[in-house]
C-alpha atoms as a PDB file:
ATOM      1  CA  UNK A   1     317.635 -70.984 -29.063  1.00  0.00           C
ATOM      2  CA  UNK A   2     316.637 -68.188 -26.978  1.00  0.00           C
ATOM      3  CA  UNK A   3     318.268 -64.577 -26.190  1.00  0.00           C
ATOM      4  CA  UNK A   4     317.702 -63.342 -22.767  1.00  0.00           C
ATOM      5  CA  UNK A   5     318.975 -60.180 -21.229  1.00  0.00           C
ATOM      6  CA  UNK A   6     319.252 -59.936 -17.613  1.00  0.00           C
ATOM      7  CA  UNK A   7     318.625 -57.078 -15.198  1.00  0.00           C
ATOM      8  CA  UNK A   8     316.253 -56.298 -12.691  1.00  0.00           C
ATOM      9  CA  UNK A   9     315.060 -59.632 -13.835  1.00  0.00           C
ATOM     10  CA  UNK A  10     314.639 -60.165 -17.317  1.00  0.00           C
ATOM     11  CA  UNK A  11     314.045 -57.267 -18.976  1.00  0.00           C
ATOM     12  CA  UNK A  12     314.684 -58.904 -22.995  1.00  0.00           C
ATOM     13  CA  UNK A  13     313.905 -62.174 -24.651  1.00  0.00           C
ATOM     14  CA  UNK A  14     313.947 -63.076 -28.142  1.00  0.00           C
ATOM     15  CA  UNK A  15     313.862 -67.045 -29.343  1.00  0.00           C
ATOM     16  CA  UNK A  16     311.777 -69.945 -28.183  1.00  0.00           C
ATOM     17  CA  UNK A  17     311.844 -72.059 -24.752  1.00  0.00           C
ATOM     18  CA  UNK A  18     309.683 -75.476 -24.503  1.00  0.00           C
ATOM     19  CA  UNK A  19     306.325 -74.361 -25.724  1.00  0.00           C
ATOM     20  CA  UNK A  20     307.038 -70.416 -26.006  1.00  0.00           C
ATOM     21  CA  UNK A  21     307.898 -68.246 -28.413  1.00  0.00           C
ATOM     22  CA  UNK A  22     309.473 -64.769 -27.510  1.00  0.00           C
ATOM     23  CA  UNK A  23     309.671 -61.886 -29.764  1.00  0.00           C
ATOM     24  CA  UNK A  24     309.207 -57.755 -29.974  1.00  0.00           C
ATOM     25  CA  UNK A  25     307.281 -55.682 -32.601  1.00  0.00           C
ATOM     26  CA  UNK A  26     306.725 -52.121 -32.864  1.00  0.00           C
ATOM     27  CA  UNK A  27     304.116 -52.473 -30.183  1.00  0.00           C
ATOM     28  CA  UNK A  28     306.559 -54.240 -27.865  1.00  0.00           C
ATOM     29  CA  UNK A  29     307.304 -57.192 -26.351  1.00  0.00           C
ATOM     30  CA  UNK A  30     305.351 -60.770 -26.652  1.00  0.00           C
ATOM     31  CA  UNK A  31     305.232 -64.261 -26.786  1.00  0.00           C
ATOM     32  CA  UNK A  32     302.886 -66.545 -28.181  1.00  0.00           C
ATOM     33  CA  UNK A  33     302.606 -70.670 -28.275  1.00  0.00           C
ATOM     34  CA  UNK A  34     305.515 -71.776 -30.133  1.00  0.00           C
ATOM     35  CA  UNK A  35     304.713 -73.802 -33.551  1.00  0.00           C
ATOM     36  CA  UNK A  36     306.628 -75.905 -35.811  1.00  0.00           C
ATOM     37  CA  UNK A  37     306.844 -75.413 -39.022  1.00  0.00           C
ATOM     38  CA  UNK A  38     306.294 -77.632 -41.943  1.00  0.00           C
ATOM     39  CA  UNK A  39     308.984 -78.988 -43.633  1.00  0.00           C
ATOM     40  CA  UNK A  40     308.036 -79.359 -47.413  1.00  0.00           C
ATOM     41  CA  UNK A  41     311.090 -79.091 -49.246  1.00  0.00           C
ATOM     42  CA  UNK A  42     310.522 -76.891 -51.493  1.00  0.00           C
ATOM     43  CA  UNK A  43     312.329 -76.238 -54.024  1.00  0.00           C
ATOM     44  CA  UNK A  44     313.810 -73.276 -52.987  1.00  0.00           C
ATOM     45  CA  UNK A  45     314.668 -74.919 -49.592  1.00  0.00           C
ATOM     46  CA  UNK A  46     316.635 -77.882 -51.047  1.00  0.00           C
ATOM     47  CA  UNK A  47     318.706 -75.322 -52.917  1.00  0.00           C
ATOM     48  CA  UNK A  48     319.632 -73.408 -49.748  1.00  0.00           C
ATOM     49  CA  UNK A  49     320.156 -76.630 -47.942  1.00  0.00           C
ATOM     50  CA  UNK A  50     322.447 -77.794 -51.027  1.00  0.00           C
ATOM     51  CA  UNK A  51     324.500 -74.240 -51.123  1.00  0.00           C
ATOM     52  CA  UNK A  52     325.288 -74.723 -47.584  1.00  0.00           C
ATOM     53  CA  UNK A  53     326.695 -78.107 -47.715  1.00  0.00           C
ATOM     54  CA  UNK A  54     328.938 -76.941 -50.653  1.00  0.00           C
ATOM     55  CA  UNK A  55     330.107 -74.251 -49.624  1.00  0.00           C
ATOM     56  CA  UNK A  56     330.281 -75.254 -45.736  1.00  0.00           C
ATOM     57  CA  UNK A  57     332.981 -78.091 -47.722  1.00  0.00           C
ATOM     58  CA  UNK A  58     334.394 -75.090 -49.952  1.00  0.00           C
ATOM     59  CA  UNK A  59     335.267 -73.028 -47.045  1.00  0.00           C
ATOM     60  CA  UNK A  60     337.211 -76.350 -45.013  1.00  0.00           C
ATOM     61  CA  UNK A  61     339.116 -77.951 -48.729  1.00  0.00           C
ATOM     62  CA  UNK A  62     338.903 -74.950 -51.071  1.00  0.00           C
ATOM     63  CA  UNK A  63     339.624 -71.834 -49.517  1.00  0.00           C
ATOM     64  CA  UNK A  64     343.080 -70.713 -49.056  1.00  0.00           C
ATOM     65  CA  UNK A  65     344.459 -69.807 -45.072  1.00  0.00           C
ATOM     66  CA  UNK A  66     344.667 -66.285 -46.577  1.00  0.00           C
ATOM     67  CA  UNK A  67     341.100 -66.438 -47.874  1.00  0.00           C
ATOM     68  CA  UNK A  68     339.824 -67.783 -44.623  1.00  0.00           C
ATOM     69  CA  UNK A  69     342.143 -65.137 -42.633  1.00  0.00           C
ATOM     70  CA  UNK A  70     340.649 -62.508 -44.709  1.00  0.00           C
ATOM     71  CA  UNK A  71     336.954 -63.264 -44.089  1.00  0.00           C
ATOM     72  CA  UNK A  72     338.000 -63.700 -40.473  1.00  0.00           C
ATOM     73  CA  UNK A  73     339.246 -60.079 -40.462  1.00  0.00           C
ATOM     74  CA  UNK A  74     336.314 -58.554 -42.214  1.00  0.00           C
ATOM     75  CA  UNK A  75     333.788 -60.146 -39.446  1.00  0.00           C
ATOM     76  CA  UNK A  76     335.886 -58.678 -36.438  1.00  0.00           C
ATOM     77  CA  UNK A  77     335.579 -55.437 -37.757  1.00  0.00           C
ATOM     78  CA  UNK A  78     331.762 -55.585 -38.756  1.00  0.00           C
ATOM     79  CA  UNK A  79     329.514 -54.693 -36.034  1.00  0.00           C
ATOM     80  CA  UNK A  80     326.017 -56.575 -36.175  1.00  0.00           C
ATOM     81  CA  UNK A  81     323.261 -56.613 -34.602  1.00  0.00           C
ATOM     82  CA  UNK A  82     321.424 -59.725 -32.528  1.00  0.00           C
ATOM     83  CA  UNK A  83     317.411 -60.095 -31.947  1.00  0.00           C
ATOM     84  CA  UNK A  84     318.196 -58.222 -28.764  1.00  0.00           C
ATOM     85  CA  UNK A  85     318.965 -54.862 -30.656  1.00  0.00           C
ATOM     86  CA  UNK A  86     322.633 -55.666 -29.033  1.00  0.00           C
ATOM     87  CA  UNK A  87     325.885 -55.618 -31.117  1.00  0.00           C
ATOM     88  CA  UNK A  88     327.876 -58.392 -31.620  1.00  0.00           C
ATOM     89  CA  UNK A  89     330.290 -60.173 -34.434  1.00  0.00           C
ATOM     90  CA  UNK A  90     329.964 -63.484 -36.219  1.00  0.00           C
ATOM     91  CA  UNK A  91     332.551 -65.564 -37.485  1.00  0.00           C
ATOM     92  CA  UNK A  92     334.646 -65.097 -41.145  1.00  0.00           C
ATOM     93  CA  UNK A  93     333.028 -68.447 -41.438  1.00  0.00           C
ATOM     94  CA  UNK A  94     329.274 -67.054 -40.701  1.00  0.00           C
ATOM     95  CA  UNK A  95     330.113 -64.305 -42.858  1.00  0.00           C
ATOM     96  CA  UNK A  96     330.989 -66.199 -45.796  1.00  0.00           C
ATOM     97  CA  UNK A  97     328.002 -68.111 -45.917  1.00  0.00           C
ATOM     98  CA  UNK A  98     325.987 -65.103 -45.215  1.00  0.00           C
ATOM     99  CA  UNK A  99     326.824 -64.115 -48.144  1.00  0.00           C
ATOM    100  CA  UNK A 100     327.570 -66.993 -50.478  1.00  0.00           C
ATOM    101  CA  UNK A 101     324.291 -68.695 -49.682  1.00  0.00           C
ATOM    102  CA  UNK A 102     323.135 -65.808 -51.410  1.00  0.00           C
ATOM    103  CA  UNK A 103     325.079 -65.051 -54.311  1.00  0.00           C
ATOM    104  CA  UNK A 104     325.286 -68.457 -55.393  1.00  0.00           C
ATOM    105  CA  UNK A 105     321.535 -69.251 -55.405  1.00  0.00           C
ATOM    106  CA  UNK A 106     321.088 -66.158 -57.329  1.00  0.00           C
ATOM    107  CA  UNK A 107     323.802 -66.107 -59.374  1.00  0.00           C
ATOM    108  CA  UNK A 108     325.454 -69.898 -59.543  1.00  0.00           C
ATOM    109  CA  UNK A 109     328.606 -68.591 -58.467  1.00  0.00           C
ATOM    110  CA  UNK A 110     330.540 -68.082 -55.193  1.00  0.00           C
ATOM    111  CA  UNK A 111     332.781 -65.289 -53.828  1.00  0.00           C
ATOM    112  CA  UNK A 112     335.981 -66.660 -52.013  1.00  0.00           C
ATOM    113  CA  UNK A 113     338.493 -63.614 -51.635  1.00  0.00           C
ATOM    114  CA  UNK A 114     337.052 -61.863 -48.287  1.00  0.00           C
ATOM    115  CA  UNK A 115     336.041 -57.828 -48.630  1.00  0.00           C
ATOM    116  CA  UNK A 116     338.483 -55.233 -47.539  1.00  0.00           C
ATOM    117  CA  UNK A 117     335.993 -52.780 -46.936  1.00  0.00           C
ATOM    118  CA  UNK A 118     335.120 -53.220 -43.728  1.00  0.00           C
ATOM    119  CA  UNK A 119     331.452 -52.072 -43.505  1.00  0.00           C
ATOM    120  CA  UNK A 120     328.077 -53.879 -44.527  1.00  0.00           C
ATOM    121  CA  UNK A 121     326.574 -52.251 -47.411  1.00  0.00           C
ATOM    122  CA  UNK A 122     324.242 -49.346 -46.572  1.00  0.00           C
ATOM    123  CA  UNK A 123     320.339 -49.912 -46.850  1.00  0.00           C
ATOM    124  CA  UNK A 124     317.893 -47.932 -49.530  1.00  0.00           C
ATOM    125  CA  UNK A 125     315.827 -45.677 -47.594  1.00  0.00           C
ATOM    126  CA  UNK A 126     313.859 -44.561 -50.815  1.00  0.00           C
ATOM    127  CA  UNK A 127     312.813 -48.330 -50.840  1.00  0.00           C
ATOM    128  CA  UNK A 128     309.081 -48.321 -51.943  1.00  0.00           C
ATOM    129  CA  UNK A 129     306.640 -50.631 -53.593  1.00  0.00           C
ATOM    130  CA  UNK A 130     303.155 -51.227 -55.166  1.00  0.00           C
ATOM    131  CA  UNK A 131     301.389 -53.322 -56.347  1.00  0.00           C
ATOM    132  CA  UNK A 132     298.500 -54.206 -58.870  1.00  0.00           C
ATOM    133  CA  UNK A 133     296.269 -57.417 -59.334  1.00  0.00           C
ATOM    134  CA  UNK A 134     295.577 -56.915 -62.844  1.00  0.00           C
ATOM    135  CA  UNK A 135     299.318 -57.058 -63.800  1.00  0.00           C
ATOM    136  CA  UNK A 136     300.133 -59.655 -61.460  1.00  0.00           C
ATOM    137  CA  UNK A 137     303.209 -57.447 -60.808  1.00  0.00           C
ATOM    138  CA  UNK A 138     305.307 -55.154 -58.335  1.00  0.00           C
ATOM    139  CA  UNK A 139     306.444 -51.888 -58.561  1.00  0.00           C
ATOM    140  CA  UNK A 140     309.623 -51.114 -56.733  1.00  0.00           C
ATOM    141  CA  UNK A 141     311.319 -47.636 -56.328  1.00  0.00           C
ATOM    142  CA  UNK A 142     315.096 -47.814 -55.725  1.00  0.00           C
ATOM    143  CA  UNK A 143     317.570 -44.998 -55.474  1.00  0.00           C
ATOM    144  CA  UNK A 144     319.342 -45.039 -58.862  1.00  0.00           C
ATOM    145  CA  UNK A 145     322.593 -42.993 -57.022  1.00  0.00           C
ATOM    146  CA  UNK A 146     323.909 -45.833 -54.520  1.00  0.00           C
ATOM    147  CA  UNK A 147     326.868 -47.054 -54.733  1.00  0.00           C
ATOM    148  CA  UNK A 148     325.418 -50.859 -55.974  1.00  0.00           C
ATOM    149  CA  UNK A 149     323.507 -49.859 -58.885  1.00  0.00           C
ATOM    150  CA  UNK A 150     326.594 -48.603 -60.685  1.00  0.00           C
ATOM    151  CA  UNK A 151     328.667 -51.887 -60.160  1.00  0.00           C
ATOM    152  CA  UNK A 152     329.002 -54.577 -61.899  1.00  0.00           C
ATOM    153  CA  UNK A 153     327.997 -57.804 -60.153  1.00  0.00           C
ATOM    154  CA  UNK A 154     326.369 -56.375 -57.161  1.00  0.00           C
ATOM    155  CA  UNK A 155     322.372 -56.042 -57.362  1.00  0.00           C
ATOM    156  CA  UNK A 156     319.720 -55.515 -54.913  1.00  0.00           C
ATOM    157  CA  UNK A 157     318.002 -58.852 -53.900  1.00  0.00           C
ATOM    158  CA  UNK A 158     314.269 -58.885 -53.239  1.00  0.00           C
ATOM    159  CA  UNK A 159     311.594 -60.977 -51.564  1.00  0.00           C
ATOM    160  CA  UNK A 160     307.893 -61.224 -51.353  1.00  0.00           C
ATOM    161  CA  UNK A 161     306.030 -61.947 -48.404  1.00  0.00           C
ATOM    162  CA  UNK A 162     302.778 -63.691 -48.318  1.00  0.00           C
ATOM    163  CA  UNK A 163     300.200 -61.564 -48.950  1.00  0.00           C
ATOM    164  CA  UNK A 164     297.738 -60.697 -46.100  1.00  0.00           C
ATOM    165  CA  UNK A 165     294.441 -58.878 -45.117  1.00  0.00           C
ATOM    166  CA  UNK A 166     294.382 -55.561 -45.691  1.00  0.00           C
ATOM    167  CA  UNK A 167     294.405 -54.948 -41.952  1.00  0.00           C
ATOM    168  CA  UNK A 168     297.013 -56.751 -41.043  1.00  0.00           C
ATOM    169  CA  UNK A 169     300.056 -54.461 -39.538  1.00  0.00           C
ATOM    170  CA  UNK A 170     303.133 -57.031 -38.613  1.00  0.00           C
ATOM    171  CA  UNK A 171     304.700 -59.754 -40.895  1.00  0.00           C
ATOM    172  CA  UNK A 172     307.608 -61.884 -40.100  1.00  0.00           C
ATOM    173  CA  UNK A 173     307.294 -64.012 -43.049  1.00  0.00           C
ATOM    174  CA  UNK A 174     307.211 -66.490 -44.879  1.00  0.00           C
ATOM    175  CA  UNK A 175     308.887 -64.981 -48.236  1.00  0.00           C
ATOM    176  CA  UNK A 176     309.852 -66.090 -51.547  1.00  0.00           C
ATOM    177  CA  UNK A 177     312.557 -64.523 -53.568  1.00  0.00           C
ATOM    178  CA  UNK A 178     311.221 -62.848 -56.489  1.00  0.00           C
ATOM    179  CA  UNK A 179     313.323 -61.161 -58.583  1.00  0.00           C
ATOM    180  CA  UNK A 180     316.533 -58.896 -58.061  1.00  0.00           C
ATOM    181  CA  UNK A 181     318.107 -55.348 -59.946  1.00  0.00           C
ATOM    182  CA  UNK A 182     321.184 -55.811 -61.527  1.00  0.00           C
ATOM    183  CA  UNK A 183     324.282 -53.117 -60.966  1.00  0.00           C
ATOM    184  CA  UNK A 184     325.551 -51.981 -64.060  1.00  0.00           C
ATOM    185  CA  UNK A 185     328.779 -49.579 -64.142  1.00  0.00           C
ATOM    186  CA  UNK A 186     327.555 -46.659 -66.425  1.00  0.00           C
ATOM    187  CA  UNK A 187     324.425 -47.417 -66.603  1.00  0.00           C
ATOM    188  CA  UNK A 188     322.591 -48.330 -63.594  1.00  0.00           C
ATOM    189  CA  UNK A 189     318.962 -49.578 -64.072  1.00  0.00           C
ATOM    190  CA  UNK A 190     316.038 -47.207 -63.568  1.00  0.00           C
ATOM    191  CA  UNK A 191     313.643 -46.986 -61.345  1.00  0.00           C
ATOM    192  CA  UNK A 192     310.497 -47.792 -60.979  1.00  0.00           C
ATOM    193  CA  UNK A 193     310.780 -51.026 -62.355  1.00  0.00           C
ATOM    194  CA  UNK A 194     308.053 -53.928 -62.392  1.00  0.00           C
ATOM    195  CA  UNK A 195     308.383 -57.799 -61.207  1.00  0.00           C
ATOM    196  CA  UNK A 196     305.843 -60.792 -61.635  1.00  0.00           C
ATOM    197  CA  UNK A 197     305.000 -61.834 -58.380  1.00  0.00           C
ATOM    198  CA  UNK A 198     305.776 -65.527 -57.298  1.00  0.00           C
ATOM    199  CA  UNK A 199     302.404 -65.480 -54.789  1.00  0.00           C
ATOM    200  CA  UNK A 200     299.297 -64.051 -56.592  1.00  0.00           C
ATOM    201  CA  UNK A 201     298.247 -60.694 -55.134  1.00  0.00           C
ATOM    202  CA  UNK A 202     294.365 -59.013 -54.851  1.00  0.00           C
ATOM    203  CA  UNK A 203     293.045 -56.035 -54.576  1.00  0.00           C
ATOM    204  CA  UNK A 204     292.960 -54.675 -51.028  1.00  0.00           C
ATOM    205  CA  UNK A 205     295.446 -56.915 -49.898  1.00  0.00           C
ATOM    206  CA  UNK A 206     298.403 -56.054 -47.774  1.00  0.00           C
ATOM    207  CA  UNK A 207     301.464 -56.849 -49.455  1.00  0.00           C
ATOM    208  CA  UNK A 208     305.354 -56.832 -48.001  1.00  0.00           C
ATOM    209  CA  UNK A 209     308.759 -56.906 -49.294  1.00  0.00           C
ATOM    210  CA  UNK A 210     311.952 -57.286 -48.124  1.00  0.00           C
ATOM    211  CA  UNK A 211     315.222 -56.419 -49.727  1.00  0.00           C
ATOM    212  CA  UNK A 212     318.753 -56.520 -49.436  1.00  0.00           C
ATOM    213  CA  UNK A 213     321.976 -55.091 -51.285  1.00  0.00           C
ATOM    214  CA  UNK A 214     324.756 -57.641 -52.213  1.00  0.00           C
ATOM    215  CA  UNK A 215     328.250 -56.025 -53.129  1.00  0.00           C
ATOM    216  CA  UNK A 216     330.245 -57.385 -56.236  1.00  0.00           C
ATOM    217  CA  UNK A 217     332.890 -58.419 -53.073  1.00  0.00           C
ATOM    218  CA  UNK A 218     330.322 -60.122 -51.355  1.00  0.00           C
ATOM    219  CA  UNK A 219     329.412 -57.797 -48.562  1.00  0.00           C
ATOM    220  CA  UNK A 220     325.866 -58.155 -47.919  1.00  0.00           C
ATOM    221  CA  UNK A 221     323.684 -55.563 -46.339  1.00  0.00           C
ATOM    222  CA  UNK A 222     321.093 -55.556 -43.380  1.00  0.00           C
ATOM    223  CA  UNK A 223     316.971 -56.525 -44.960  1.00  0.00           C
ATOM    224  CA  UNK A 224     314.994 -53.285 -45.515  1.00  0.00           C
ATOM    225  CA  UNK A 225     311.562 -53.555 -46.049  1.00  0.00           C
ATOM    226  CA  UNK A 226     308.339 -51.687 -47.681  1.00  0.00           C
ATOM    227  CA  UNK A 227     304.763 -52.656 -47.538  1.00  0.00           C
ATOM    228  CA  UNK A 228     301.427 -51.219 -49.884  1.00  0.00           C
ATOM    229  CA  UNK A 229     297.858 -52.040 -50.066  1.00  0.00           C
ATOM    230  CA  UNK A 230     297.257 -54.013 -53.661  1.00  0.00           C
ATOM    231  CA  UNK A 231     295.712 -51.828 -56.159  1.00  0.00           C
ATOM    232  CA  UNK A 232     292.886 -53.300 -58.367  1.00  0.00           C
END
């Protein structure tokens, strides 16, 4: 579906109509032929696709009114933010699987009681990484002081992008998880700290990931991303 903003005409489109595809970049606004992906199931896909039937069923039969009431009160007073750059605010229902989908692939476990802090966690801007072909392995830089890495069951999710020509300077995926950093109350894990890759890397290569912070209450924060050039 397709986002437009109206004013003198339309001056903001984001999604895809019949053969189109309209999105914005650093370099502004574009749209290119629209192209449908493969579906290969994946492993990683049938898991999603799994988690969200369970828990779409957990939050209808499982859930408790006040459980449901209380995710319902955490969305309407977190602000988000649409492809449009606009604010608006999902459901509790959106919210919870937001976040489940999440935690429970990661962790096999799901978070029913909704927060009662009402903010999304806040994003790492010391996020950095590198990378190196002969380890087969990322380096990530993380700020050791946020609140996440001294709690227990909250950790800082990561993914890897495909890797691409050294040239490249946009990527909007794909990405595979790859690995995550555990909070741990009084003793939060240091940084740097190195990650096998799940999509071999080379030298020269441009390489992205993305990351987000998952509270132990099941707020989860915005994606922040950093990018390197593989070292040899």
């Amino acid at each position: 579906m397709a986002l437009i903003k109206f004013g003198g005409g339309v001056v903001q489109m984001a999604g895809s109509i019949a053969g189109n595809t309209f999105a914005r970049n650093r370099y502004g606004n574009y749209v290119r032929a629209r192209t449908k992906p493969t579906n290969p199931n994946t492993a990683s896909q049938i898991a999603v696709r799994a988690s969200l039937a369970f828990l779409t069923t957990r939050w209808s039969d499982t859930l408790t009114a006040a459980q449901r009431a209380a995710w319902d009160l955490y969305a309407s007073n977190v602000i988000m933010t649409n492809r449009l750059g606009e604010t608006t605010h999902l459901s509790g229902y959106n919210h919870y699987l937001r976040s489940n989908i999440e935690y429970k692939n990661r962790f096999g476990a799901t978070i029913d009681a909704g927060p009662v802090v009402f903010e999304l966690p806040a994003q790492d801007p010391t996020f950095a990484v590198s990378g190196s072909e002969a380890t087969q392995q990322l380096t990530i830089v993380h700020d050791t002081g946020m609140d996440w890495a001294d709690e227990n069951g909250a950790a800082m999710l990561m993914y890897q992008g495909s890797p691409q020509n050294g040239q490249r300077n946009f990527f909007a995926g794909p990405w595979r998880y790859f690995a995550n950093i555990p909070g741990i109350n009084g003793a939060p894990a240091g940084s740097p700290s190195d990650h096998a890759v799940v999509l071999a890397i080379a030298e020269t290569q441009r390489q992205w990931v993305y990351a987000r912070i998952i509270r132990a209450d099941g707020r989860l924060s915005e994606p922040f991303r950093a990018d390197c050039i593989v070292a040899a």
